[in-house]
Protein backbone atom coordinates (compact mmCIF):
# COMPACT_ATOMS: atom_id res chain seq x y z
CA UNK A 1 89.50 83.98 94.14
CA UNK A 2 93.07 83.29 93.18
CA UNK A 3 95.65 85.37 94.52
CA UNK A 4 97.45 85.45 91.26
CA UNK A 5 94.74 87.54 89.98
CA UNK A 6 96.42 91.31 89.90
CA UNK A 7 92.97 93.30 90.01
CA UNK A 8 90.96 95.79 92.60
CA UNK A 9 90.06 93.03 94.58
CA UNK A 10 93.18 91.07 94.76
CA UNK A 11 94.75 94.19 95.87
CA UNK A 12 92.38 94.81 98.59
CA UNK A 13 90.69 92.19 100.05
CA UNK A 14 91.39 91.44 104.06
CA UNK A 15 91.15 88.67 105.49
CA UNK A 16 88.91 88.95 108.78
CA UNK A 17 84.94 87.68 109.37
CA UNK A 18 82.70 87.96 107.14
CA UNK A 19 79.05 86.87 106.33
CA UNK A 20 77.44 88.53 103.21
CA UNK A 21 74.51 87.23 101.67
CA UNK A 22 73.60 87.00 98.62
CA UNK A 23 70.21 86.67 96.22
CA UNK A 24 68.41 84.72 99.16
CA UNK A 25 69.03 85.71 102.40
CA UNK A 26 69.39 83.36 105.53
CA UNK A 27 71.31 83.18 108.74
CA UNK A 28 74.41 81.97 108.21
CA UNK A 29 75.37 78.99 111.13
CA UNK A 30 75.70 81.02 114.64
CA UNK A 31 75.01 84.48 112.98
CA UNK A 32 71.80 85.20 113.10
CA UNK A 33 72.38 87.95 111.04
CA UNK A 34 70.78 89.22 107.29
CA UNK A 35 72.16 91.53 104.24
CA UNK A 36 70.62 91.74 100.50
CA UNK A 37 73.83 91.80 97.69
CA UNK A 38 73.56 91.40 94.10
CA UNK A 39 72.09 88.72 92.65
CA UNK A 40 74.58 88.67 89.88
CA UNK A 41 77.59 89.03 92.19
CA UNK A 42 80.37 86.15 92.38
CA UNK A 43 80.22 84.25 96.36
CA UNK A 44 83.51 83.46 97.12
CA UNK A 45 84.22 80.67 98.95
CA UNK A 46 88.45 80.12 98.94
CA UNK A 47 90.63 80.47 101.93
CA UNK A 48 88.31 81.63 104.13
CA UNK A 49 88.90 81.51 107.63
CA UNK A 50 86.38 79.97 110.05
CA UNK A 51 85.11 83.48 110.84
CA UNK A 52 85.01 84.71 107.68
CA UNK A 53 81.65 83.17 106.42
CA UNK A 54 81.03 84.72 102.81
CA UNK A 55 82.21 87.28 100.50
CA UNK A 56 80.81 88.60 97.39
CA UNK A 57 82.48 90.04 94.57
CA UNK A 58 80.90 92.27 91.38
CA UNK A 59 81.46 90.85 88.59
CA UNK A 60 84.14 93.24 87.01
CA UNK A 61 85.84 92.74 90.22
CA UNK A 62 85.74 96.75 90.71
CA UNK A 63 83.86 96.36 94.26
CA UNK A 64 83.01 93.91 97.14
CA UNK A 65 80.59 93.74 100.06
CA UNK A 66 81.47 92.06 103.15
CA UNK A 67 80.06 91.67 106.67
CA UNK A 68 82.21 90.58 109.21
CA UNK A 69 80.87 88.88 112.55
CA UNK A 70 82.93 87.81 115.66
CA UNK A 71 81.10 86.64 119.11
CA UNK A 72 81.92 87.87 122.53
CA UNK A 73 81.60 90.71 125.21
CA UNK A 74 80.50 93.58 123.92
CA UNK A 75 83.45 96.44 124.57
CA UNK A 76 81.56 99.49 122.98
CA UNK A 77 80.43 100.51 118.97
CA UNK A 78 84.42 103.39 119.18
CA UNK A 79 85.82 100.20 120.47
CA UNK A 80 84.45 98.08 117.57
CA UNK A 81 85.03 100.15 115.20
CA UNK A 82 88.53 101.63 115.86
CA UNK A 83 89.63 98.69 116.05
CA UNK A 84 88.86 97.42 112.99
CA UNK A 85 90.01 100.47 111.33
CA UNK A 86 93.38 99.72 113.04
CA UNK A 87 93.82 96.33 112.32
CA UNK A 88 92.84 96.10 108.43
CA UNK A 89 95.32 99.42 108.33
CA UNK A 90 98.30 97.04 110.29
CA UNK A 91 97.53 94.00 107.93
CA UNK A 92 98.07 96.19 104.40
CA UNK A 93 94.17 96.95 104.08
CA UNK A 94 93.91 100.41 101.95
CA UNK A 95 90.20 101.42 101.64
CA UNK A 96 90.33 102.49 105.16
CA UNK A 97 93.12 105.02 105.24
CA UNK A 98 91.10 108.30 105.31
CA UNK A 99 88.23 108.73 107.19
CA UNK A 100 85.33 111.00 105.73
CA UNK A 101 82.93 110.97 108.40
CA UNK A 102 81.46 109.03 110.98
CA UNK A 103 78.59 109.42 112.84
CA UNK A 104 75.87 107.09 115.56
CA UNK A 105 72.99 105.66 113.85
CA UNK A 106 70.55 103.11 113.84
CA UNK A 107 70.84 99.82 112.32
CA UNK A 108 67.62 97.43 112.63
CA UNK A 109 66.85 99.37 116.02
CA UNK A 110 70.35 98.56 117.20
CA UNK A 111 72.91 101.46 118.28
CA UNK A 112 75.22 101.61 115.34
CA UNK A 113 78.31 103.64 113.99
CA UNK A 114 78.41 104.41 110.11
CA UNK A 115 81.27 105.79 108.67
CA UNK A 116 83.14 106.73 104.91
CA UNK A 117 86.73 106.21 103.70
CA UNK A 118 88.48 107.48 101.01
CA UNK A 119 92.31 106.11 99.48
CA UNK A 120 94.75 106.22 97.25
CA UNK A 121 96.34 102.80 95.74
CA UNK A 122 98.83 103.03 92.72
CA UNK A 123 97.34 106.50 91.21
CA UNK A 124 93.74 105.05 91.81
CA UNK A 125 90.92 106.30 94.72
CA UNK A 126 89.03 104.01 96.00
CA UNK A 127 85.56 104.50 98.46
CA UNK A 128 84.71 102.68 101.44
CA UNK A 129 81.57 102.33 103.77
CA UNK A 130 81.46 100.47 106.88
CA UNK A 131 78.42 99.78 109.84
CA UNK A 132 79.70 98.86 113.23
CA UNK A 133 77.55 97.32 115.50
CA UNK A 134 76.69 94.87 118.43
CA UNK A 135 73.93 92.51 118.30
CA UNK A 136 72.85 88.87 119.88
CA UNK A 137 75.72 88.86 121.21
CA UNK A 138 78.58 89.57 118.77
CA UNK A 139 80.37 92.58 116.93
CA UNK A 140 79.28 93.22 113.17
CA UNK A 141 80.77 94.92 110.66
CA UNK A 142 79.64 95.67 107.40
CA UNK A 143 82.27 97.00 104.84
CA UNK A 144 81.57 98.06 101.08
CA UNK A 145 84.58 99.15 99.01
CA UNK A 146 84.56 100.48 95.09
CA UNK A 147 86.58 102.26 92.56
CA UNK A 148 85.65 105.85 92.60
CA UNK A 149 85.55 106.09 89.13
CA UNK A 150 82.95 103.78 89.03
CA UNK A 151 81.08 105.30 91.69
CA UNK A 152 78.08 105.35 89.14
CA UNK A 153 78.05 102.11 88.78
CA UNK A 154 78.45 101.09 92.61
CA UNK A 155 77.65 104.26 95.01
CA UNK A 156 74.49 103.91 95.05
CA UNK A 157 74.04 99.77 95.12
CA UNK A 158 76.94 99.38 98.20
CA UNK A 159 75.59 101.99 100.06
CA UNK A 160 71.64 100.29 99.90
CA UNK A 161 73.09 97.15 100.17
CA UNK A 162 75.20 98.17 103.21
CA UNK A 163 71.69 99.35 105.07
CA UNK A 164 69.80 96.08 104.43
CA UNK A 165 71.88 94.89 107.72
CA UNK A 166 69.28 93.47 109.59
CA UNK A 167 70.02 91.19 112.99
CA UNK A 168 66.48 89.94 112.99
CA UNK A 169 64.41 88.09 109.74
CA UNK A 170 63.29 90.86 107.61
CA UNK A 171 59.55 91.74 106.99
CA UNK A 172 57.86 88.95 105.15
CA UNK A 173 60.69 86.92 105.42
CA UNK A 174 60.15 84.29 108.05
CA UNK A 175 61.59 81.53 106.56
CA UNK A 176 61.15 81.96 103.09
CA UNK A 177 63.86 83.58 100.76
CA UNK A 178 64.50 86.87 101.32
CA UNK A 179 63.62 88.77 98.06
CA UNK A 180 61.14 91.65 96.17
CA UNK A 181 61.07 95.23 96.13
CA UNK A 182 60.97 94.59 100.51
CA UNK A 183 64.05 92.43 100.87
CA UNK A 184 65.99 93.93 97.78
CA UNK A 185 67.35 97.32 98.16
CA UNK A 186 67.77 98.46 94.52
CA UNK A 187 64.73 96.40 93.40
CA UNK A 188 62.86 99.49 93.67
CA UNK A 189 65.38 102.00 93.94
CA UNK A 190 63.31 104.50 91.09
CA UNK A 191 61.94 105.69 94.11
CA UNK A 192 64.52 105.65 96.64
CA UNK A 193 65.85 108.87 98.28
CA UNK A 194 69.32 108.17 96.77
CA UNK A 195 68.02 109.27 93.11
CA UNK A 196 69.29 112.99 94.45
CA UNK A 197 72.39 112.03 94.53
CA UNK A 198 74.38 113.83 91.24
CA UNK A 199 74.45 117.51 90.28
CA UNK A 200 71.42 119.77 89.90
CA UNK A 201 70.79 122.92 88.14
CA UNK A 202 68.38 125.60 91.38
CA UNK A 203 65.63 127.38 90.73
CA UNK A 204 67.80 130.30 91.93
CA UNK A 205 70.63 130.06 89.18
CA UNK A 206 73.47 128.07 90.88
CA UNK A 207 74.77 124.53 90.85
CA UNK A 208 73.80 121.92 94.33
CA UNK A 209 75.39 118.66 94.10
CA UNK A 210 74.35 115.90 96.41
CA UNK A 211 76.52 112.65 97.41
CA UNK A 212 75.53 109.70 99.34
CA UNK A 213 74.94 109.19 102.84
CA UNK A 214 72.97 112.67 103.18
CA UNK A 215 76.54 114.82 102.06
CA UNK A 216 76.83 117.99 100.45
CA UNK A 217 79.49 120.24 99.64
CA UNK A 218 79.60 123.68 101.66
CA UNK A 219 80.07 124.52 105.63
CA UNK A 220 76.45 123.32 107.05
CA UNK A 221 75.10 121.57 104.05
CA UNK A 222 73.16 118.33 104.44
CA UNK A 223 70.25 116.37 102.83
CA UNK A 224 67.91 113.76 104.50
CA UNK A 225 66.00 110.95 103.73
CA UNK A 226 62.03 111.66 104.60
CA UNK A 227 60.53 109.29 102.88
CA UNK A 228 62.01 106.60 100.55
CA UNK A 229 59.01 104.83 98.95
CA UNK A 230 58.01 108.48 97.44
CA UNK A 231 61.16 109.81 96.76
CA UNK A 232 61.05 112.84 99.42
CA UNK A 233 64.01 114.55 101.22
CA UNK A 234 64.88 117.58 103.35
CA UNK A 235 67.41 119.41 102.24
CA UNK A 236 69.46 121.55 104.92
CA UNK A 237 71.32 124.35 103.86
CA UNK A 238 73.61 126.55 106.35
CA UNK A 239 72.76 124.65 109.38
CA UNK A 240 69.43 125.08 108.96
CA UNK A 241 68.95 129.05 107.73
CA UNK A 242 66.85 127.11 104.96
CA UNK A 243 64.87 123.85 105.60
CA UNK A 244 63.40 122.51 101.91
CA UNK A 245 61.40 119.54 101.59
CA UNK A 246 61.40 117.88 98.07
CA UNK A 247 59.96 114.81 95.90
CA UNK A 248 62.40 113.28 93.26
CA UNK A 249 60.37 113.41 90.16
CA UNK A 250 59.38 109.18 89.21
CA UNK A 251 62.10 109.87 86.23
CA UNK A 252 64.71 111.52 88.60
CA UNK A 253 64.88 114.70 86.28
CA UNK A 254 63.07 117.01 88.75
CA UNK A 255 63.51 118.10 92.61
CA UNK A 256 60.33 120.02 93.46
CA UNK A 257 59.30 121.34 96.92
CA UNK A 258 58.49 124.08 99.35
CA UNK A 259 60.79 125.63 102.02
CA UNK A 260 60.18 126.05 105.44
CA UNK A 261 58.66 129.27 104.91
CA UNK A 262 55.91 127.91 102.20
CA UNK A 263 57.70 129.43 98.80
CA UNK A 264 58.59 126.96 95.71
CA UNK A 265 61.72 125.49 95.34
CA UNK A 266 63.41 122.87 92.43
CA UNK A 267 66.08 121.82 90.99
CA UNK A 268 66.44 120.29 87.20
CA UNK A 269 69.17 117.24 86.76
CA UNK A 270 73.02 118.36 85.30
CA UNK A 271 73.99 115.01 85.56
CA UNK A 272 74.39 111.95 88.08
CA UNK A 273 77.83 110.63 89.44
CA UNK A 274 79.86 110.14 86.70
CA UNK A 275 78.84 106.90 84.40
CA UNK A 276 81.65 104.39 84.25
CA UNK A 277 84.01 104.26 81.69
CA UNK A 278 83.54 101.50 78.18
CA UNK A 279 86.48 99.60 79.64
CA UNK A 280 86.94 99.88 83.64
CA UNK A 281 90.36 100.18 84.84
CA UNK A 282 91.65 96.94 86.74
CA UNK A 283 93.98 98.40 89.69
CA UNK A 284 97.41 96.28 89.56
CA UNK A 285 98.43 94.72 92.61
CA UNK A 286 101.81 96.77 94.52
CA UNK A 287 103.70 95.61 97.10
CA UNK A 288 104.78 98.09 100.05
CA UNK A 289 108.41 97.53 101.23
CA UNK A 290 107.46 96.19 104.33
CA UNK A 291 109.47 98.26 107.20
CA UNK A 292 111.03 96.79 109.94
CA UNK A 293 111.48 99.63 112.55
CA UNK A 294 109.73 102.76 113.18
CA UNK A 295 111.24 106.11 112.45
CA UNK A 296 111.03 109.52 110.18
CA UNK A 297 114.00 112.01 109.30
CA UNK A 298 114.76 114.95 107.14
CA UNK A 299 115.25 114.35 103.52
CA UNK A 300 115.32 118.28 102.48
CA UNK A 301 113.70 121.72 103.27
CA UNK A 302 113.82 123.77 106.66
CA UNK A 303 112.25 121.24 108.78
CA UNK A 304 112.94 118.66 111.46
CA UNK A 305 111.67 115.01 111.83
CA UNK A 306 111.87 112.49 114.52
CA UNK A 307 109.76 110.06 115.88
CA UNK A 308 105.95 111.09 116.62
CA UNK A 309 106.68 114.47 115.41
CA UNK A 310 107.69 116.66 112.54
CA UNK A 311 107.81 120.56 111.91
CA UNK A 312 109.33 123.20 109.82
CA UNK A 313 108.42 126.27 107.74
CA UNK A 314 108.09 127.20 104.40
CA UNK A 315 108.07 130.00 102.20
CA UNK A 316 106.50 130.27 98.45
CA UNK A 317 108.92 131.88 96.11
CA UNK A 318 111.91 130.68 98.05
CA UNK A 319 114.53 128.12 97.98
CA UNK A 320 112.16 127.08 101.49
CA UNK A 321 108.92 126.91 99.29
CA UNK A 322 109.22 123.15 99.30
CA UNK A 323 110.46 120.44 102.09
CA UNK A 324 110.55 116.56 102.37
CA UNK A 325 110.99 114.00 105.00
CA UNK A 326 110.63 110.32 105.17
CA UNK A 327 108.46 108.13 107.41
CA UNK A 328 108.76 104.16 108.25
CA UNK A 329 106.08 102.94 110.30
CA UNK A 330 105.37 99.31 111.07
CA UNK A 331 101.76 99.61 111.59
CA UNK A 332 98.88 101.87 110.70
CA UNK A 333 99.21 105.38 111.72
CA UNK A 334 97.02 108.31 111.64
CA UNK A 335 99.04 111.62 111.13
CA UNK A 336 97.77 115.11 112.53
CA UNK A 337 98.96 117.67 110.31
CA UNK A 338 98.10 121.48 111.69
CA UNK A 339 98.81 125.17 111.89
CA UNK A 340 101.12 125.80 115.12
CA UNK A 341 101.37 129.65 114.37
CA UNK A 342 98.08 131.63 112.75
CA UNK A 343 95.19 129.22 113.89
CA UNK A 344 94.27 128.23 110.64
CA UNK A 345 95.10 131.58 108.64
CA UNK A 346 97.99 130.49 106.74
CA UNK A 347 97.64 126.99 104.81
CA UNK A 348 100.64 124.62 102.98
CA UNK A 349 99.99 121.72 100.89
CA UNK A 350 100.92 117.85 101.74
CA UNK A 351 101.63 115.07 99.11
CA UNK A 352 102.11 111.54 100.65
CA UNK A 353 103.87 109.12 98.55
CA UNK A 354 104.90 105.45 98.90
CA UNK A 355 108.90 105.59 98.72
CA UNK A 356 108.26 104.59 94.88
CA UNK A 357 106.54 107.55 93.82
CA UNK A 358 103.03 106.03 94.45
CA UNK A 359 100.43 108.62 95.42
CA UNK A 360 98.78 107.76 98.56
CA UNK A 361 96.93 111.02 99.46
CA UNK A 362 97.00 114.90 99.13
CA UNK A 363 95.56 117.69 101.16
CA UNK A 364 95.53 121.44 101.94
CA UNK A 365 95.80 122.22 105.71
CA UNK A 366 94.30 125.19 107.15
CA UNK A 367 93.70 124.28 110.97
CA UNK A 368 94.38 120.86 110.80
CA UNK A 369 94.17 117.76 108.60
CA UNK A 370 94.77 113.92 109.41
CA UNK A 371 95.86 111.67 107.27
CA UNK A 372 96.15 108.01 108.24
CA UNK A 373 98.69 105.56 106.22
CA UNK A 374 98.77 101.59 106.65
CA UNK A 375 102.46 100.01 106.75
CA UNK A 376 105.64 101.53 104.66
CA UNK A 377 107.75 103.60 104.10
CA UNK A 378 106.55 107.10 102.72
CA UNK A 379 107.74 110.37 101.12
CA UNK A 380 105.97 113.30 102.97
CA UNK A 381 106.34 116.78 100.66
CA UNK A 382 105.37 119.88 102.27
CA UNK A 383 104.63 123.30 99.93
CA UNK A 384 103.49 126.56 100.73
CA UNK A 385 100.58 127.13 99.23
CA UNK A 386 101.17 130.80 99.03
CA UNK A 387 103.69 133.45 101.57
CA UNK A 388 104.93 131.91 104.59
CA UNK A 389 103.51 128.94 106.55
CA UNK A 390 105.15 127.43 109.45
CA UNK A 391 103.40 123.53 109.88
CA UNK A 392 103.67 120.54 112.70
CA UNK A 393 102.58 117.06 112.32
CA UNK A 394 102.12 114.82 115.41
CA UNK A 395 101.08 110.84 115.60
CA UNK A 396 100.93 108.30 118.05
């Protein structure tokens, strides 16, 4: 890939290990290790480093799949995978500056850590999944990034793709190629569990919507995989007050089912994520002014700012309502934003820019929020979302 090319990848694209393969799957010299990508994704195969094996590309250049594999001790799955996290953020690496969600699993029956990023580059989000692991004697990482707008397109593919890591030769395999409806993880996905994902019209009225990786919105809301080759999941609403078990209709217009109680429920389909637009949006390539020392101080508003910690008040309707300070930071930090004063029963608004206007992020805080930024120099605005709200924000 040339690095005068300006787009989503150019942009975003680390440089660490990587294996990643592609229509025919093999072990790839010392890495005994498998993955199923696209067979009509682009391999690239310039400037790679000696650990970084194989990368593949779509072929907008929208979204990528690596795998990343490094041998040695094994220092623990929070070790693996915070430090990853901190050393794409330290290196410029976007995709992983907000952390979703992150939670154990298992990966080919080997202890694993799965989690989801969200980010902001130059006015565009971008989505992330990653798989941290240890096996046969190395770390592995598996990364999948996309534009969110064409999370239609990609969601759905990067996330199966992502749990085709195997560390052992996949069923049927052997030595043959690895490929059909076994080896392929979208060859048969008509019948996958990841159909639900999109919005559906219930049986009682209102409106579910279902993401991947087993999200929903709402406090206690989650969905579950039961059985992929049919189509069924479990669908858990308020932390289990209901329990339904559905099958995804073979056209993926109908959820129908029983709760745990034995009455009917279903759901028609609104719609799934939304489809990608005619022309999809390249994401320009922007350099960060890259800071030399570490530091934050007041730019305006009732608030103070030094070094690992910032804190003021505001008041809506006021000449206070808004405030502004100014962060440099040499590496990758993860900032706590919180409520010192009501415990969550007063909220203000934060807008992270680069210092040219860029959007990097945005969120409400209630309790508390984090927010982590790679390298640069930011402008943090504070607003009261509504009365008074006093706020803190505290990083390492």
């Amino acid at each position: 890939m040339a690095k005068s090319n300006k787009t989503f990848l150019s942009v975003i694209l680390a440089v660490f290990i990587l294996l990643s393969i592609a229509k025919n799957a093999e072990a790839y010299g010392d890495a005994d290790f498998w993955i199923q990508t696209p067979d009509d994704w682009t391999e690239n195969t310039e400037g790679l480093t000696n650990d970084l094996k194989k990368q593949v590309i779509s072929p907008d250049r929208n979204a990528f799949i690596e795998v990343y594999a490094a041998p040695g001790n094994n220092p623990g799955l929070q070790a693996i995978a915070d430090g990853m996290e901190k050393a794409i953020l330290s290196r410029g690496g976007v995709y992983f500056q907000n952390r979703i969600s992150s939670r154990d699993v298992m990966q080919d029956n080997h202890p694993a850590i799965f989690r989801e990023y969200s980010s902001y580059y130059n006015g565009n989000r971008l989505h992330a999944y990653a798989i941290y692991a240890y096996a046969k004697g190395g770390a592995v990482v598996a990364i999948g990034v996309f534009a969110e707008d064409l999370a239609g397109r990609y969601q759905n593919l990067v996330y199966e793709c992502l749990n085709s890591l195997r560390f052992s030769p996949p069923p049927g395999m052997g030595n043959d190629n690895y490929t059909g409806s076994q080896g392929n993880p979208y060859a048969n996905q008509a019948n996958g569990c990841d159909r639900i994902v999109g919005k559906w019209r219930w049986f009682t009225g209102s409106q579910a919507e279902f993401h991947a990786g087993g999200r929903m919105p709402g406090n206690g809301n989650s969905w579950q995989c039961v059985d992929p080759s049919r189509g069924v999941v479990k669908i858990i609403w308020s932390n289990g007050k209901w329990v339904d078990t559905l099958t995804i209709s073979a056209d993926g217009s109908r959820l129908d089912g029983q709760n745990q109680i034995g009455n009917r429920v279903w759901g028609t389909r609104i719609s799934a994520a939304p489809p990608p637009p005619p022309t999809p949006p390249q994401i320009q390539q922007h350099q960060q002014p890259k800071p030399k020392m570490n530091y934050a101080k007041r730019v305006r508003g009732n608030l103070a700012a030094s070094w690992r910690l910032a804190h003021g008040s505001l008041k809506a309707g006021t000449s206070d309502s808004r405030g502004e300070w100014e962060l440099s930071t040499v590496s990758g930090t993860t900032l706590r934003f919180s409520d010192p004063y009501k415990g969550g029963k007063q909220s203000y608004r934060v807008v992270i820019l680069t210092k040219d206007g860029q959007k990097v992020d945005e969120k409400v805080v209630g309790m508390s929020e984090d927010i982590t930024v790679g390298p640069g120099i930011y402008k943090i605005r504070m607003f009261a979302e509504q009365g008074y709200a006093g706020w803190r924000c505290e990083w390492n």
